[in-house]
Protein backbone atom coordinates (compact mmCIF):
# COMPACT_ATOMS: atom_id res chain seq x y z
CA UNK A 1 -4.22 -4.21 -18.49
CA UNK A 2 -2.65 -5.30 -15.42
CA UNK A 3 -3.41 -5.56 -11.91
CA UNK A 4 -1.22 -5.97 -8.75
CA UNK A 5 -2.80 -7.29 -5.73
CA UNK A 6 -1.52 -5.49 -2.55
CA UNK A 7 -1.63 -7.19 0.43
CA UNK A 8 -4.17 -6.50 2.07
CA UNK A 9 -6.87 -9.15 2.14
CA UNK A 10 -10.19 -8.27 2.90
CA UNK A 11 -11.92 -5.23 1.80
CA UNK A 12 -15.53 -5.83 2.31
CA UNK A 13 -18.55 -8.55 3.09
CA UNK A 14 -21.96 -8.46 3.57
CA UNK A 15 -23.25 -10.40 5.85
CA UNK A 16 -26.60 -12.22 5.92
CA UNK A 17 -29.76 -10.54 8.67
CA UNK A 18 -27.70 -6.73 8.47
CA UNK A 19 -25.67 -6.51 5.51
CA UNK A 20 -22.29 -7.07 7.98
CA UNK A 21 -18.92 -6.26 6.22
CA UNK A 22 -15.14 -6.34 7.31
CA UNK A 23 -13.84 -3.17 7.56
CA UNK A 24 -10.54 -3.24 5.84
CA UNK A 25 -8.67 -2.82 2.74
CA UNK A 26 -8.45 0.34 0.70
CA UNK A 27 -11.97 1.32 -0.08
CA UNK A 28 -15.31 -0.33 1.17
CA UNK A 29 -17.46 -1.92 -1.70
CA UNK A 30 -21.54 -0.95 -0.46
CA UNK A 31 -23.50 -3.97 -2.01
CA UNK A 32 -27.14 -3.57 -1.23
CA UNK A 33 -28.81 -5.68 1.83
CA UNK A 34 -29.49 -9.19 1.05
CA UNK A 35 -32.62 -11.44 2.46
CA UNK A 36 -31.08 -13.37 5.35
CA UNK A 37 -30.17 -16.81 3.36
CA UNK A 38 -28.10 -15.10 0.75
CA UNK A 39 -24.29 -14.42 0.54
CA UNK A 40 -22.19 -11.45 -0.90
CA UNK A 41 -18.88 -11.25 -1.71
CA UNK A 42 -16.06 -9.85 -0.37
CA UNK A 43 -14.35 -7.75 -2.91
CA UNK A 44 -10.44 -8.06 -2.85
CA UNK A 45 -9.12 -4.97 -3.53
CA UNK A 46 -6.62 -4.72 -6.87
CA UNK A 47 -5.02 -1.66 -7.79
CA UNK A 48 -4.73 -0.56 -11.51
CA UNK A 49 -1.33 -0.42 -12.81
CA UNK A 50 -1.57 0.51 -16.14
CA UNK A 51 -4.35 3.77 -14.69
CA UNK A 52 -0.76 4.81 -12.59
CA UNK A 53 1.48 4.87 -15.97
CA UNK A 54 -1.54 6.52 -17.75
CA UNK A 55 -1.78 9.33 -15.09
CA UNK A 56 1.60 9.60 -14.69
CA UNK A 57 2.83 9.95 -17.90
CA UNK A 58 0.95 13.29 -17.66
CA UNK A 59 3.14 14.83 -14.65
CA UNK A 60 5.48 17.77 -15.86
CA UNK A 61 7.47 19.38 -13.41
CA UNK A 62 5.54 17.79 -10.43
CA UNK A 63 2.12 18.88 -12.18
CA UNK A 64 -0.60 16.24 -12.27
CA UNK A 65 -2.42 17.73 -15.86
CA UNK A 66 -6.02 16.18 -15.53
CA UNK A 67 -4.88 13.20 -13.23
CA UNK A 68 -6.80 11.04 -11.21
CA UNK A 69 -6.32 11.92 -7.74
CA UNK A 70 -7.11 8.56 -6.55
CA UNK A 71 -5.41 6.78 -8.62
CA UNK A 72 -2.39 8.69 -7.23
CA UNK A 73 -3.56 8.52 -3.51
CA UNK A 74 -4.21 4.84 -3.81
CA UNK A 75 -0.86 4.44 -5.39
CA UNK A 76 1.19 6.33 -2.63
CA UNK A 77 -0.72 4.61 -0.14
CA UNK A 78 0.78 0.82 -1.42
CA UNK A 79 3.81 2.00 -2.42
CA UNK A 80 3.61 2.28 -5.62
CA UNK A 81 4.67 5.83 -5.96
CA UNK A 82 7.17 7.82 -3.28
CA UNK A 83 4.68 10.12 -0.16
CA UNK A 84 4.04 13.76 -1.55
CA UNK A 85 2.12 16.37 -0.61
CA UNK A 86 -0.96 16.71 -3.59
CA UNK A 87 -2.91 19.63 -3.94
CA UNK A 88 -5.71 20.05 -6.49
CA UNK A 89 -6.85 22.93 -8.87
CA UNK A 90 -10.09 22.93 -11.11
CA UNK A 91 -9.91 24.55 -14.56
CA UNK A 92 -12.62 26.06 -13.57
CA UNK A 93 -14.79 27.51 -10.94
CA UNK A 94 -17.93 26.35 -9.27
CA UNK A 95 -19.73 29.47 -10.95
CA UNK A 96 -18.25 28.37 -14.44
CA UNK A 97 -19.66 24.86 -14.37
CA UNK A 98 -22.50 23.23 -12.88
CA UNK A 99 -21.02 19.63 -13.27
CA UNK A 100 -20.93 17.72 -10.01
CA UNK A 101 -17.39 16.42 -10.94
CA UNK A 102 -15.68 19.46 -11.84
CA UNK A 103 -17.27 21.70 -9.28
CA UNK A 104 -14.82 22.65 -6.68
CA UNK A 105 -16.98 23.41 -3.76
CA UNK A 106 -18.83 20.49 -4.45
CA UNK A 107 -15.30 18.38 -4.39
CA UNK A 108 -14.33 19.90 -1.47
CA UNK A 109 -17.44 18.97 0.86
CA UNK A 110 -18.17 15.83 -0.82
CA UNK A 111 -15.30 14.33 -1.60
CA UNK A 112 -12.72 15.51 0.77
CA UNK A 113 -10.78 12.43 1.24
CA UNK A 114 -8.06 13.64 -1.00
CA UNK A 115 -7.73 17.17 0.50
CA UNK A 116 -5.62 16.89 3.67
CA UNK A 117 -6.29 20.53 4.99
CA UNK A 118 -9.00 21.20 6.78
CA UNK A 119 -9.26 24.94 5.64
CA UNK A 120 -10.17 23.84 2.12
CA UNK A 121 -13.49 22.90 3.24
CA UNK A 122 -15.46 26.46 3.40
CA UNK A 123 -15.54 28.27 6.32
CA UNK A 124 -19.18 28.73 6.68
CA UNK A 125 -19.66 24.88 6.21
CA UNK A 126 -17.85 24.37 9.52
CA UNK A 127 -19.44 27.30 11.46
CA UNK A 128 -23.04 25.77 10.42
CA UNK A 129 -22.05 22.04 11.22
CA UNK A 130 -19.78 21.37 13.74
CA UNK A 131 -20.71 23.06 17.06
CA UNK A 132 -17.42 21.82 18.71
CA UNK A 133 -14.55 24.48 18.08
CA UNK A 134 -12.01 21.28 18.27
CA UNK A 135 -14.35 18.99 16.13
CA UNK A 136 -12.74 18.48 12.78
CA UNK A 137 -14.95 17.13 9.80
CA UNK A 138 -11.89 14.94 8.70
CA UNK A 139 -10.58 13.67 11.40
CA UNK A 140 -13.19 14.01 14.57
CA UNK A 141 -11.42 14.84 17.35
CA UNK A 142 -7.95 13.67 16.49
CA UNK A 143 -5.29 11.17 16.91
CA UNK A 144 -5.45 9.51 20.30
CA UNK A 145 -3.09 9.55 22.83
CA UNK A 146 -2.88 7.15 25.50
CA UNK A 147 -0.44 8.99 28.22
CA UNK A 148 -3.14 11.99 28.15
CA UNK A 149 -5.91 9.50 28.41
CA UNK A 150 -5.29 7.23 30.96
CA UNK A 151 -3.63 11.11 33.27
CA UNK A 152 -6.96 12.02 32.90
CA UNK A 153 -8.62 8.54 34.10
CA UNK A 154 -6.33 8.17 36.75
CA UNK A 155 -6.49 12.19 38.10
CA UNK A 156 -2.78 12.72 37.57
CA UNK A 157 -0.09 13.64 35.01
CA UNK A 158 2.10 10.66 33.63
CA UNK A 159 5.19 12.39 31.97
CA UNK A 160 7.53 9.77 32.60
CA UNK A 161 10.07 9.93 29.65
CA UNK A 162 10.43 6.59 27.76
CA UNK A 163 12.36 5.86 24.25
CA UNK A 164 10.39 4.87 21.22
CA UNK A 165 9.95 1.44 20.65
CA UNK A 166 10.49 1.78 16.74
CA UNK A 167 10.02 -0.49 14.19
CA UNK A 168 6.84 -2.40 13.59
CA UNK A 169 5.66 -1.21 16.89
CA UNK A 170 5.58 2.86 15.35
CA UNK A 171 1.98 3.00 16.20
CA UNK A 172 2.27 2.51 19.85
CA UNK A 173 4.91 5.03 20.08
CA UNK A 174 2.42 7.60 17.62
CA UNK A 175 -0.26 6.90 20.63
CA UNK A 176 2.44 7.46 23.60
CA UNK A 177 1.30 3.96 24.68
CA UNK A 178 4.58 3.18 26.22
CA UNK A 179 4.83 6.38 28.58
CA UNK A 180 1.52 4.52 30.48
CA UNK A 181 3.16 0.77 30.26
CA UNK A 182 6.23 2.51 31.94
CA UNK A 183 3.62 3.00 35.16
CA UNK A 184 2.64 -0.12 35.44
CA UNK A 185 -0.37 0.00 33.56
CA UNK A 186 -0.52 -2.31 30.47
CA UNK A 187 -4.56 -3.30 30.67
CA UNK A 188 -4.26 -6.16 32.94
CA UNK A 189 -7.58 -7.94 34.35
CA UNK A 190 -9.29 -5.88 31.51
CA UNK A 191 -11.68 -7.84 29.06
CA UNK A 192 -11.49 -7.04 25.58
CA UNK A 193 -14.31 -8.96 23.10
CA UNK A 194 -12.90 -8.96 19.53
CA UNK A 195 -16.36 -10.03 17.07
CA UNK A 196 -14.66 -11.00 13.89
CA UNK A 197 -13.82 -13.85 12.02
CA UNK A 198 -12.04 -15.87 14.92
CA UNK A 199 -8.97 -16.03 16.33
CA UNK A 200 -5.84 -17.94 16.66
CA UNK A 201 -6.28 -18.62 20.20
CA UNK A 202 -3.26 -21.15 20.00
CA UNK A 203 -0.62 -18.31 18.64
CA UNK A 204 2.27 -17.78 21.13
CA UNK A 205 2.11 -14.29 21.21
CA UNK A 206 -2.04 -14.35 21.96
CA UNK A 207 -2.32 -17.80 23.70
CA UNK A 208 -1.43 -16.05 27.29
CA UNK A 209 -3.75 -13.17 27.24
CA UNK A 210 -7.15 -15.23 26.54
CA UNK A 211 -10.24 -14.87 28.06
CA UNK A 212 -11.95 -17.62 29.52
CA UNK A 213 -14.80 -18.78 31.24
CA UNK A 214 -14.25 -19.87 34.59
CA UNK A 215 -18.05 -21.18 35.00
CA UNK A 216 -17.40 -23.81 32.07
CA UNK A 217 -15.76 -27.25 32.51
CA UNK A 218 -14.00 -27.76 29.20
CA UNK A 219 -15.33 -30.99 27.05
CA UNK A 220 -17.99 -32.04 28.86
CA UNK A 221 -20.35 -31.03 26.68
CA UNK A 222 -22.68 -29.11 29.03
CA UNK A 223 -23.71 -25.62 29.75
CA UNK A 224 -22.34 -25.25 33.14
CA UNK A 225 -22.56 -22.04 33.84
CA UNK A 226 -26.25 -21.85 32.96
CA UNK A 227 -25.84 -19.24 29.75
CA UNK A 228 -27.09 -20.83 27.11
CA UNK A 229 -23.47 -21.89 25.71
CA UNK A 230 -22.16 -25.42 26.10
CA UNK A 231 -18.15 -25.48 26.76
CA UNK A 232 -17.44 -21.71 25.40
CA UNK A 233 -14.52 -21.66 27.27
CA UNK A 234 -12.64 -19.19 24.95
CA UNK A 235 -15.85 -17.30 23.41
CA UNK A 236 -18.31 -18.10 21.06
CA UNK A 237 -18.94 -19.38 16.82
CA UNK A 238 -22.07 -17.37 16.16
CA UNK A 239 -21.92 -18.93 12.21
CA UNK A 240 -25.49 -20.14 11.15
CA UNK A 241 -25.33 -23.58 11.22
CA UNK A 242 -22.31 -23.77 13.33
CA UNK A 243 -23.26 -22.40 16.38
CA UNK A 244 -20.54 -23.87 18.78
CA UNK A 245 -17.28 -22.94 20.92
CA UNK A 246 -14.84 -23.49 17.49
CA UNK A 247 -13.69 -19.79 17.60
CA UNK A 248 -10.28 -20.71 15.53
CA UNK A 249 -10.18 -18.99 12.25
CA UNK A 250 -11.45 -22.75 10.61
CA UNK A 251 -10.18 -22.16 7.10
CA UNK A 252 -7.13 -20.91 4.75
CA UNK A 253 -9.28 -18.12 3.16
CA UNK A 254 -6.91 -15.00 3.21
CA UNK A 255 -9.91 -13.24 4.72
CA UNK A 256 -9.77 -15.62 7.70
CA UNK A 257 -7.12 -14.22 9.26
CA UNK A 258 -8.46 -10.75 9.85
CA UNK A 259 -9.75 -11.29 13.78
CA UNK A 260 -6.22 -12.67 14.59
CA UNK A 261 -4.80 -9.57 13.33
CA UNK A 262 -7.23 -7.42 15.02
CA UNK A 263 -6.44 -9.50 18.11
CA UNK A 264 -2.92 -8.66 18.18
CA UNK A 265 -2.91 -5.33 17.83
CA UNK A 266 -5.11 -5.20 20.81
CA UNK A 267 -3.15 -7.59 23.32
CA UNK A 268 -0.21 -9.04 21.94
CA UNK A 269 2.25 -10.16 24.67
CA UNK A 270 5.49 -7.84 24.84
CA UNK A 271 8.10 -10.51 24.46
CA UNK A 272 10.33 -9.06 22.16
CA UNK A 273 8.93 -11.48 20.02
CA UNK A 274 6.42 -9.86 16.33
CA UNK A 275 4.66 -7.48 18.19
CA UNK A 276 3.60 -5.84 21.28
CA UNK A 277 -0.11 -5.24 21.85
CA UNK A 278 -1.70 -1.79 23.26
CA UNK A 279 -2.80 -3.62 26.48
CA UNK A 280 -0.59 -6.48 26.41
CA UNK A 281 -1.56 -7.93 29.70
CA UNK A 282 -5.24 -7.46 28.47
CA UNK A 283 -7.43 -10.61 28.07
CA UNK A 284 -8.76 -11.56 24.02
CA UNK A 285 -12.81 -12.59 24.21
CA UNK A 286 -13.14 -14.65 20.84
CA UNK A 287 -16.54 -14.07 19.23
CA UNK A 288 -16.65 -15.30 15.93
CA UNK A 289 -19.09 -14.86 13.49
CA UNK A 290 -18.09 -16.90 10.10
CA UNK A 291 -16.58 -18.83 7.81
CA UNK A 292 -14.69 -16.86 5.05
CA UNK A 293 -14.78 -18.93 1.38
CA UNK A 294 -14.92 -18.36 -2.17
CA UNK A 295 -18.05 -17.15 -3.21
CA UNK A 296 -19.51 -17.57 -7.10
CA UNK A 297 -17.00 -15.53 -8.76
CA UNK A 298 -14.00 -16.21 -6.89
CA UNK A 299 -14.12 -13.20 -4.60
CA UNK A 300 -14.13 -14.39 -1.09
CA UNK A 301 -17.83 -14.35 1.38
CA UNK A 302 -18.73 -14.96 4.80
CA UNK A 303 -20.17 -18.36 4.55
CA UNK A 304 -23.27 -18.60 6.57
CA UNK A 305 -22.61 -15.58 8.57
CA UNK A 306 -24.25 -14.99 12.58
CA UNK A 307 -25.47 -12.38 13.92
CA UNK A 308 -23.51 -9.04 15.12
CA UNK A 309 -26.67 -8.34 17.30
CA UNK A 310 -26.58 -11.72 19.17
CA UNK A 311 -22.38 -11.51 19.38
CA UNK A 312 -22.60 -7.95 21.28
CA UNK A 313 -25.19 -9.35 23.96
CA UNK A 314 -22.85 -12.43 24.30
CA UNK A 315 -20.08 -10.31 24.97
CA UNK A 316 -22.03 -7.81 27.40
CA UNK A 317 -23.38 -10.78 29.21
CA UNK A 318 -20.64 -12.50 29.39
CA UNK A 319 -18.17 -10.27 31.58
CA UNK A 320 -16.44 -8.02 28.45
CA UNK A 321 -15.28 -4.55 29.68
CA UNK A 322 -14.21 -3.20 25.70
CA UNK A 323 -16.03 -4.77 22.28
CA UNK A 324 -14.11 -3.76 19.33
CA UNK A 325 -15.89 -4.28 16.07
CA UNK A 326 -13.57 -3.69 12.75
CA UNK A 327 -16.67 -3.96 10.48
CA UNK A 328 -19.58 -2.30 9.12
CA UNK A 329 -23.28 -3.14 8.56
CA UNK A 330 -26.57 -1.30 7.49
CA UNK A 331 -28.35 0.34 10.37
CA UNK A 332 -30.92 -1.16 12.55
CA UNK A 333 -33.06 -0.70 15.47
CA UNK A 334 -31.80 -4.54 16.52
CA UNK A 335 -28.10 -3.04 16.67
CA UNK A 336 -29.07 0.04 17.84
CA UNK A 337 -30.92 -1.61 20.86
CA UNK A 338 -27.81 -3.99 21.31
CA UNK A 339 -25.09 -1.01 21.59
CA UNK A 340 -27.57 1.18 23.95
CA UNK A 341 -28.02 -2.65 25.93
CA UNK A 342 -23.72 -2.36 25.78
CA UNK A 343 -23.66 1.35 27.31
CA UNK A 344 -26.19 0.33 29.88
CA UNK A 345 -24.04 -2.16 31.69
CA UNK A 346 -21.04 0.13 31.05
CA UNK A 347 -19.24 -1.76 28.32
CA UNK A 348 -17.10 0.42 25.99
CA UNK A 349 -17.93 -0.14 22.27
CA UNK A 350 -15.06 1.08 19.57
CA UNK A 351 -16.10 0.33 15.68
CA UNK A 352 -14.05 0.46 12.62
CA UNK A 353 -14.94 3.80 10.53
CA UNK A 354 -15.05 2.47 7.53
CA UNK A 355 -13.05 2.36 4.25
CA UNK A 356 -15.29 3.66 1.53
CA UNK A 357 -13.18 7.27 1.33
CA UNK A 358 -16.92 8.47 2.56
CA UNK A 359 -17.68 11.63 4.25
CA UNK A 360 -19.61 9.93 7.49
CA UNK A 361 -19.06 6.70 9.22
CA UNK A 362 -20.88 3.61 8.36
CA UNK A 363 -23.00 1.81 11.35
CA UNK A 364 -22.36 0.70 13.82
CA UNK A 365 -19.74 3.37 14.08
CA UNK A 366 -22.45 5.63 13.27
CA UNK A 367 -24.06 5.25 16.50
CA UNK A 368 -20.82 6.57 18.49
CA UNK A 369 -23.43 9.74 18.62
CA UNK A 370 -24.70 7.73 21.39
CA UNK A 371 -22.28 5.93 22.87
CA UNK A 372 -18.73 4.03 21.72
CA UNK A 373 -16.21 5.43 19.73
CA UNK A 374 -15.60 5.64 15.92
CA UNK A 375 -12.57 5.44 14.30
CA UNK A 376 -10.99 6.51 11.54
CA UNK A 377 -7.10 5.87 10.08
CA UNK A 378 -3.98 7.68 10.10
CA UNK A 379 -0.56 6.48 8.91
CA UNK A 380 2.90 6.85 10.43
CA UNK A 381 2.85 10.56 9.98
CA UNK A 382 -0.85 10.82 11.47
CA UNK A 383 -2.16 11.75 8.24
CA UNK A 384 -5.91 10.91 7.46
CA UNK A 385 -5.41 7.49 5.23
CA UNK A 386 -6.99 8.34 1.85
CA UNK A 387 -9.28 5.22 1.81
CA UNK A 388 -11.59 6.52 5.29
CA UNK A 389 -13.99 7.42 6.36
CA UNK A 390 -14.21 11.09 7.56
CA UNK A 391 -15.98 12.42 10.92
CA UNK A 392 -18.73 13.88 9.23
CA UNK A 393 -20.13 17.11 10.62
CA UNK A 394 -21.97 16.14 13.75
CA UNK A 395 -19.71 17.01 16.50
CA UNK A 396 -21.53 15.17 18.66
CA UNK A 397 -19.97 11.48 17.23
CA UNK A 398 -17.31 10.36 19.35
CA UNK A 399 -14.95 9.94 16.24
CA UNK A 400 -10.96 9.63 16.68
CA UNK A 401 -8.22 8.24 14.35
CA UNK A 402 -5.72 5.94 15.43
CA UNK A 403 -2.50 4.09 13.25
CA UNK A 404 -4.08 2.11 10.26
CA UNK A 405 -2.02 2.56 7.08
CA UNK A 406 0.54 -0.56 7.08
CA UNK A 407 0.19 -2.45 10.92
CA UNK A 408 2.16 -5.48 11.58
CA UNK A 409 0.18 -7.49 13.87
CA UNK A 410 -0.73 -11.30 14.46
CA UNK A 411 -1.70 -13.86 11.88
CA UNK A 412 -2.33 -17.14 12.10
CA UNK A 413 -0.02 -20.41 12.57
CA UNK A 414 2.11 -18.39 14.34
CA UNK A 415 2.83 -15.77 11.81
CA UNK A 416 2.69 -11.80 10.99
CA UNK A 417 1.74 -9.79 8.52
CA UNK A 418 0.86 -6.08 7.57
CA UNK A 419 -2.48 -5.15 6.73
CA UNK A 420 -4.55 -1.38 6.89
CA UNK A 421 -7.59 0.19 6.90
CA UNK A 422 -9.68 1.43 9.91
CA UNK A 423 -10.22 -2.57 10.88
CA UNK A 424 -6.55 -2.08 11.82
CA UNK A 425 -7.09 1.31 13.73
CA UNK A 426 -9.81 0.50 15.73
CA UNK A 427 -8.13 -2.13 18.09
CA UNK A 428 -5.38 0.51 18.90
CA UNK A 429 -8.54 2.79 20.29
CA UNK A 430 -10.11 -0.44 22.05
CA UNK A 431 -6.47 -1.13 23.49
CA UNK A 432 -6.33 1.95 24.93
CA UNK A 433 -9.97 2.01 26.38
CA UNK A 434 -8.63 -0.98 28.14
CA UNK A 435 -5.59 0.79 29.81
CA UNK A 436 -8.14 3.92 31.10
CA UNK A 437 -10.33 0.37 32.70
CA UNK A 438 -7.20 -0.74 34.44
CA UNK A 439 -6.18 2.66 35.40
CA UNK A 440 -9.75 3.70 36.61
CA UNK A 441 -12.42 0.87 37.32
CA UNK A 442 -14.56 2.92 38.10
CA UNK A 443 -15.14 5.37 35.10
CA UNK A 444 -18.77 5.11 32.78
CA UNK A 445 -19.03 4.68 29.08
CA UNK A 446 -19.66 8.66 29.35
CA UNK A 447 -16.45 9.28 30.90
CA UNK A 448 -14.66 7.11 28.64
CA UNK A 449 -16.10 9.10 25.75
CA UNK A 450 -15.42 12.13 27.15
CA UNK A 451 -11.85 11.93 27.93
CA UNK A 452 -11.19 9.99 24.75
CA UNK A 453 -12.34 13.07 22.84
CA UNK A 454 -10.72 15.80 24.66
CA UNK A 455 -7.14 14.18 25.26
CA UNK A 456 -6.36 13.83 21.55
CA UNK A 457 -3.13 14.93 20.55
């Protein structure tokens, strides 16, 4: 049997002290938490050519006979078969059969990642879960749109009229982010803190829009500014073992390049030059937290990864106005404490959904019941992506979507690339949390979170 590898690099990682993962890819491997000195992989994702010709070879007159849905999802999603509307029927009814797998109701709620309409989930479901009337278990509250946003930050309409960008910038135009660049607005003096797995601070299209610390003299070796960080001019390495201001990706694992994409997407100069960030005049915080490397069996592991909990109070204390976090980790009352420590001094936290196809977001999206934002995918169409995570039915989490199927962003050495998953959708969210800061100093975390949800398109 064979397998194609799509290209998209990372799919998931624990990481040592809270299980951390990346948050992209297709689908979202949960390994069990580790003790604090171990490692776990992180699972490329592959996709099973020989399980398309299998299920396809059963397709008669555009009927899937006994298919495997995600097979076909998966398959659409790469490319590997044209976009088409799927629809499923059981062979039998929930009263007919009390197996979990061929139970329709018990699809519908459970899995629902494959059923696009929102109506297939039962009415009474809805009604007795989701006490918002806009609050959709799929998607949250919607796509976002910046124009609507940053009106309602600033107290007045913009509906100035500007042409699509196109191309590999289609998710700024799905978000109306160039209507607000048209006023003026384009995040500048905002701080954005990207906690990944470093970033290619010397790439020409990041190398403008860089945080740094004014309080540091650079080289001397000393901790100028008093904050416990010698020389973190650019941000931090939080790796165990490490521990230093080396926020550069530091090695050719594929997985390595996932902050710089993240980056990009965020703040990317307009230049006419790869790509054009959502707040291109915003400034990058680096905060790195690993080494990506082979692990045991090839698959590729945060080597000696630092902690998330440590990274979010370095980037609270440490003047950020926006953390965006593309990955996932098991709950805790340490990360719980950091994000409610965030909120408190009025820093805006947007995490990465997740890619496991699951019904609820994985932490520390989860905790957008709080405060922050969750965020799930959409591709160019604003269709849910099959591989995330849904909105759950708490209407009370502050989840969005946002372009994540397919982004062209940033890489390093001066390159680009395409990658998805919710990793990729969460920076467009952040981005646009940065224009609302420029637009409005002034607003809360609340306020944020309030217009974010009720300005969706």
């Amino acid at each position: 049997m064979s397998t194609i590898a799509p290209r998209i690099d990372i799919d998931s990682a624990l990481l040592p002290e809270n299980g951390l993962n990346l948050v992209d890819g297709n689908s979202t491997l949960r390994l069990p938490e580790l003790p604090t000195d171990q490692v776990t992989e992180l699972a490329l994702p592959v996709f099973d050519e020989q399980a398309l010709i299998s299920t396809s070879a059963a397709a008669t007159d555009g009927i899937w006979e006994n298919a495997d849905i995600a097979v076909i999802e998966q398959a659409i999603a790469l490319g590997f078969l044209p976009p088409q509307n799927l629809s499923v029927q059981s062979p039998q009814s929930a009263s007919e059969t009390s197996d979990p797998l061929t139970d329709t109701a018990h699809q519908e709620i459970n899995n629902p990642w494959w059923l696009r309409d929102p109506t297939s989930i039962p009415a009474d479901v809805i009604a007795s879960n989701s006490a918002a009337a806009d609050f959709d278990p799929l998607i949250g509250y919607g796509l976002i749109d910046a124009a609507a946003a940053v009106s309602a930050a600033l107290g007045q309409v913009i509906d100035t009229e500007v042409s699509d960008t196109g191309g590999v910038n289609w998710g700024n135009d799905l978000i109306n982010a160039p209507e607000v660049w048209a006023e003026g607005i384009t995040g500048e003096g905002v701080v954005v803190a990207v906690i990944d797995s470093g970033t290619d601070i010397t790439h020409p299209d990041l190398s403008a829009n860089l945080w740094t610390n004014e309080g540091e003299i650079f080289g001397d070796g000393l901790d100028n500014d008093g904050n416990g960080f010698a020389d973190d001019i650019y941000g931090w390495n939080f790796e165990i073992g490490q521990f230093d201001n080396l926020v550069l990706p530091g090695t050719m694992n594929s997985g390595q390049d996932h902050g710089t994409h993240v980056a990009g997407i965020i703040a990317a100069a307009n230049d006419g030059v790869g790509i054009t960030g959502v707040a291109h005049d915003a400034q990058i915080m680096s905060i790195r937290l690993g080494d990506v490397g082979p692990g045991p069996d090839g698959a590729s592991v945060f080597l000696n990864g630092g902690s998330l909990v440590n990274a979010i109070y370095y980037a609270v204390d440490n003047g950020a106005d926006v953390i965006n976090m593309s990955l996932g980790t098991g709950p805790s009352p340490a990360l719980e404490a950091a994000l409610a420590y965030a909120a408190s001094q009025d820093v805006f936290v947007v995490s990465a959904a997740g890619n496991s196809s699951a019904s609820t977001p994985s932490a520390p999206a989860s905790y957008a019941v709080n405060d922050g934002a969750s965020v799930g995918a959409v591709d160019s169409d604003g269709n849910l992506a099959f591989f995330s995570n849904q909105a759950g039915f708490n209407s009370n989490i502050q989840h969005v979507t946002a372009p994540g199927v397919g982004i062209y962003s940033t890489l390093p050495n001066g390159e680009y690339g395409f990658k998805s998953g919710t990793s990729m959708a969460a920076p467009y969210v952040a981005g646009v949390v940065a224009l609302m800061r420029q637009a409005n100093p002034d607003l809360t975390v609340d306020e944020i979170g309030e217009i974010l949800t009720t300005t969706t398109a």
